[in-house]
C-alpha atoms as a PDB file:
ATOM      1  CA  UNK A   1       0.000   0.000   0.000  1.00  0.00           C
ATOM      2  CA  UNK A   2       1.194   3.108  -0.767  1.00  0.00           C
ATOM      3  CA  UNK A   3       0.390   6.052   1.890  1.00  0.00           C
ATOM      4  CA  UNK A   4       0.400   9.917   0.461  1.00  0.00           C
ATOM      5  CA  UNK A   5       0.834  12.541   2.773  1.00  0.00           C
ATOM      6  CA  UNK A   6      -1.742  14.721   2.954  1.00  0.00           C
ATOM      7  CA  UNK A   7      -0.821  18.736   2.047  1.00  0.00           C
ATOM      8  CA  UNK A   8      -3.152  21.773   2.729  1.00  0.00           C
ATOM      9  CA  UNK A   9      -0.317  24.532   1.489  1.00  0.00           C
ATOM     10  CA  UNK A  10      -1.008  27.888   3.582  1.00  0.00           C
ATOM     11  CA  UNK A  11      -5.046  26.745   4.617  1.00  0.00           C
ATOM     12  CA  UNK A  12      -5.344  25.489   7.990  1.00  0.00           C
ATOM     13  CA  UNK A  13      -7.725  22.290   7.729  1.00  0.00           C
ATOM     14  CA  UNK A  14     -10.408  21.730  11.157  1.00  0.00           C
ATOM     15  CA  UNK A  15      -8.367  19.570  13.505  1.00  0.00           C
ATOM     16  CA  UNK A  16     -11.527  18.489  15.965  1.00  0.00           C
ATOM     17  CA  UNK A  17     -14.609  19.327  17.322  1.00  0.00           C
ATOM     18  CA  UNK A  18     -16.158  18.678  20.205  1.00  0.00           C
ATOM     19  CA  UNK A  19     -19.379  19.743  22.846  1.00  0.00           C
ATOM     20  CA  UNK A  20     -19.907  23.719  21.718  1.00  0.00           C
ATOM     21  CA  UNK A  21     -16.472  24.108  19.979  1.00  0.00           C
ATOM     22  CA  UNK A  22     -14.405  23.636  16.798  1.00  0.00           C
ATOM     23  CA  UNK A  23     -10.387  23.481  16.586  1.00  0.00           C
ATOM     24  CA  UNK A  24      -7.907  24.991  13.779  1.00  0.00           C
ATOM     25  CA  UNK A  25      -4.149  25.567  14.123  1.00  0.00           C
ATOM     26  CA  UNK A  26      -4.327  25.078  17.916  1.00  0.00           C
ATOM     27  CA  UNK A  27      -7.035  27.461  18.513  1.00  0.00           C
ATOM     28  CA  UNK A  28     -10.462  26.696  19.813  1.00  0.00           C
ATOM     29  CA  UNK A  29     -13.866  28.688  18.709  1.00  0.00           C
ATOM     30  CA  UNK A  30     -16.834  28.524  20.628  1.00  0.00           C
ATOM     31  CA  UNK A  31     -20.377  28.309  19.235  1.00  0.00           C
ATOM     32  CA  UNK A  32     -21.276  28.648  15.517  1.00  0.00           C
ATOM     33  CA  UNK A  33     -18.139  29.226  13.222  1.00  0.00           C
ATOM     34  CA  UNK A  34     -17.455  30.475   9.704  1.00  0.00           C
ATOM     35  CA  UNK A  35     -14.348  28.787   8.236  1.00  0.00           C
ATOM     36  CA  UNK A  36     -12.291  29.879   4.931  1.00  0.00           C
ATOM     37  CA  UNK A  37      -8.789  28.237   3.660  1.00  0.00           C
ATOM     38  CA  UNK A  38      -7.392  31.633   4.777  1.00  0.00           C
ATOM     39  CA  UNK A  39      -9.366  32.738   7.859  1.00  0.00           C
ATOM     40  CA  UNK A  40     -11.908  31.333  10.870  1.00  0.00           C
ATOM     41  CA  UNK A  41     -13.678  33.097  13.813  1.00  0.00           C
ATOM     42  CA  UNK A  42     -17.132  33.337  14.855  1.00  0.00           C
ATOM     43  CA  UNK A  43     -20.768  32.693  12.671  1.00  0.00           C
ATOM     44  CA  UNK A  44     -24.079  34.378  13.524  1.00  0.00           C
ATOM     45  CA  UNK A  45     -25.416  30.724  12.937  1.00  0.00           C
ATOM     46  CA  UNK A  46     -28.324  30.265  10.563  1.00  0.00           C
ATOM     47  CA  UNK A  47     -30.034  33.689  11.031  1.00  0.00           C
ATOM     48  CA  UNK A  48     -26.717  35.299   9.534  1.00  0.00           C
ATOM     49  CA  UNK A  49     -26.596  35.329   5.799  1.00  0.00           C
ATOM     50  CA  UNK A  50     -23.955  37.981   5.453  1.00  0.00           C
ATOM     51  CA  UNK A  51     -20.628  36.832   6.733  1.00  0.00           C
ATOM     52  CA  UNK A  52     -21.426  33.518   3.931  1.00  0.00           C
ATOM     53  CA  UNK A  53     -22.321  36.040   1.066  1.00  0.00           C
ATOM     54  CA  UNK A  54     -19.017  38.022   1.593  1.00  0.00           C
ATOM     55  CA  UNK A  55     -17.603  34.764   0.025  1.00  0.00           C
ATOM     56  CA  UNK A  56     -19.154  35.088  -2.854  1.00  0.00           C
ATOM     57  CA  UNK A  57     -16.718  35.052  -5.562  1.00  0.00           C
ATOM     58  CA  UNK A  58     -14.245  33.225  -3.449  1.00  0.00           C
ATOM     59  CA  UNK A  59     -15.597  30.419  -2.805  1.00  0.00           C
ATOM     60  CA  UNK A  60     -18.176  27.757  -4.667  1.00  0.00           C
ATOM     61  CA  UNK A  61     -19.798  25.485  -1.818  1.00  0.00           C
ATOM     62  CA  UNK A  62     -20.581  26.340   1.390  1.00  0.00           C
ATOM     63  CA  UNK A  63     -20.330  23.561   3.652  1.00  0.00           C
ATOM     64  CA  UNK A  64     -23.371  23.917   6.336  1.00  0.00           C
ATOM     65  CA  UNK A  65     -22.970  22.367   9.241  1.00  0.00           C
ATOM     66  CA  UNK A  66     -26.126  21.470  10.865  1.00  0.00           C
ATOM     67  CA  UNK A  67     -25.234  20.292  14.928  1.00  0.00           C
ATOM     68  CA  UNK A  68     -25.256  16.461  15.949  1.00  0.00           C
ATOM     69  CA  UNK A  69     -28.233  16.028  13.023  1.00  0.00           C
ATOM     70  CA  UNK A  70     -29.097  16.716   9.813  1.00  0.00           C
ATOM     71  CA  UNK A  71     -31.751  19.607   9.180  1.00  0.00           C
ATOM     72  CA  UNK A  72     -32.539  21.679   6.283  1.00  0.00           C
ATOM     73  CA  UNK A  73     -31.650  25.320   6.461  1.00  0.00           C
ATOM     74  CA  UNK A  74     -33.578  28.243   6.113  1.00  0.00           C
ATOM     75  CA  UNK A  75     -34.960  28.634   2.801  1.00  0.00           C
ATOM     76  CA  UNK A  76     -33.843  32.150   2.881  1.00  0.00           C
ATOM     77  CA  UNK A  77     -30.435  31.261   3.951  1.00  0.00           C
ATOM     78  CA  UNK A  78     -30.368  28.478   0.606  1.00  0.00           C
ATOM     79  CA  UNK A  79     -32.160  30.927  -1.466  1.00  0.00           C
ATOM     80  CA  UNK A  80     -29.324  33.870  -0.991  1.00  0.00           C
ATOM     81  CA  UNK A  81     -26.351  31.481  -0.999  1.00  0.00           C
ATOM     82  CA  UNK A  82     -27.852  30.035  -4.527  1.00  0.00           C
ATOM     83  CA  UNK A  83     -28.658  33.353  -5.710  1.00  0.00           C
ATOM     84  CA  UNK A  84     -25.179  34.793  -4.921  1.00  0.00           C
ATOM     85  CA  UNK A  85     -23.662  31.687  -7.081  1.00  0.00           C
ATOM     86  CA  UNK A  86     -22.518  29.880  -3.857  1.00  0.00           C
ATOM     87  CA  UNK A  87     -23.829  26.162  -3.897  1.00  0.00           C
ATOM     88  CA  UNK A  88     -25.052  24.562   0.104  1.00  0.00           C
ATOM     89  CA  UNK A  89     -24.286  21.356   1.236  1.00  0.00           C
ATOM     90  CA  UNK A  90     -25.956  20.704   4.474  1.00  0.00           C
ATOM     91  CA  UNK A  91     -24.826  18.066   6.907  1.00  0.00           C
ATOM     92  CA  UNK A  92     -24.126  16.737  10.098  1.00  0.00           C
ATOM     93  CA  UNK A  93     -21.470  19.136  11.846  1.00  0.00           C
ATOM     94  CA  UNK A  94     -18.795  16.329  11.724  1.00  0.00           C
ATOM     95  CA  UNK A  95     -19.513  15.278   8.463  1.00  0.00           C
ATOM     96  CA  UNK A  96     -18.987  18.632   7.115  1.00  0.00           C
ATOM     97  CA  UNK A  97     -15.468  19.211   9.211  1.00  0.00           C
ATOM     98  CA  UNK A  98     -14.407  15.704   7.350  1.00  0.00           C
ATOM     99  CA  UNK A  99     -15.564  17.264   3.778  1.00  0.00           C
ATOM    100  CA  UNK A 100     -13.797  20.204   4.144  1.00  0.00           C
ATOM    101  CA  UNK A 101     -10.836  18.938   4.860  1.00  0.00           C
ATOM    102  CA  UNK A 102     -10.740  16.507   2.366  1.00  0.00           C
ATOM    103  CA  UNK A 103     -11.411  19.605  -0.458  1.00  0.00           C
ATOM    104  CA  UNK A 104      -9.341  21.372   1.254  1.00  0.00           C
ATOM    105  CA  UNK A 105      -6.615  19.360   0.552  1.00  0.00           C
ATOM    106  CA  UNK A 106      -8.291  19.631  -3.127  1.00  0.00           C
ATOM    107  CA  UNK A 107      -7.306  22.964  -3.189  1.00  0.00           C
ATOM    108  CA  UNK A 108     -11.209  23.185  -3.962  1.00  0.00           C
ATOM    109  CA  UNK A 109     -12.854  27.131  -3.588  1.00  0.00           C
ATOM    110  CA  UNK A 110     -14.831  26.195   0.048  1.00  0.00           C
ATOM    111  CA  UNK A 111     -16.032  27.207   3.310  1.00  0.00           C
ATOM    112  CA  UNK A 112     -17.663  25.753   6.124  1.00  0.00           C
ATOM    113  CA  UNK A 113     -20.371  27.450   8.281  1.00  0.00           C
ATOM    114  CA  UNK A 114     -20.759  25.053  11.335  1.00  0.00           C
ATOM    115  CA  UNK A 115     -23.460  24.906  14.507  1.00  0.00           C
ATOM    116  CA  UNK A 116     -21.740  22.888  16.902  1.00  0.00           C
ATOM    117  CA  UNK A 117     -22.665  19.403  18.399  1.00  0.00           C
ATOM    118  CA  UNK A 118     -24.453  20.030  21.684  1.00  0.00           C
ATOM    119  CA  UNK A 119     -23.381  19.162  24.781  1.00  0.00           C
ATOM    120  CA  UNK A 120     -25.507  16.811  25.505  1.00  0.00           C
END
């Protein structure tokens, strides 16, 4: 078997998750997150359509992040993402931290908008 090592250039790929919180490069962020190959920080969770629409032009899917289950988002949420030329993929919160690592190390044009797990 042949093993490849995995290379992400300058993007920082999600590390872990966990009960409320998210962790890239070392760093922790609590509650809902917006992450970008070249930055991460805080989400105004699925009320906030802004901080995704700034990416448009940057990126091409939006990975949503739905919690511990899957859920659809808010049809205005889907309707402005589509609108703005920015494809949503909603998913479990974990799935979507394995995705975007994955087209991360792509190089693929993503982002990932998560609501973490819950406590529980």
């Amino acid at each position: 078997m042949r093993l490849t090592e995995v290379s992400y250039g300058s993007a920082r790929p999600i590390e872990g998750y966990g009960p409320g919180f998210f962790r890239l490069d070392g760093h922790v962020l609590r509650g809902p997150c917006l992450i970008t190959p070249w930055d991460a920080g805080p989400w105004g969770g699925l009320e906030d359509s802004a901080a995704p629409l700034a990416l448009a032009g940057q990126i091409d899917v939006l990975l949503l992040g739905m919690g511990a289950a899957l859920a659809y988002p808010p049809r205005a949420l889907r309707e402005a993402l589509e609108e703005a030329g920015i494809g949503i993929e909603p998913m479990t919160s974990p799935s979507a931290c394995r995705t975007y690592n994955v087209l991360l190390s792509e190089g693929r044009r993503i982002a990932a908008a998560l609501i973490p797990v819950d406590a529980g």
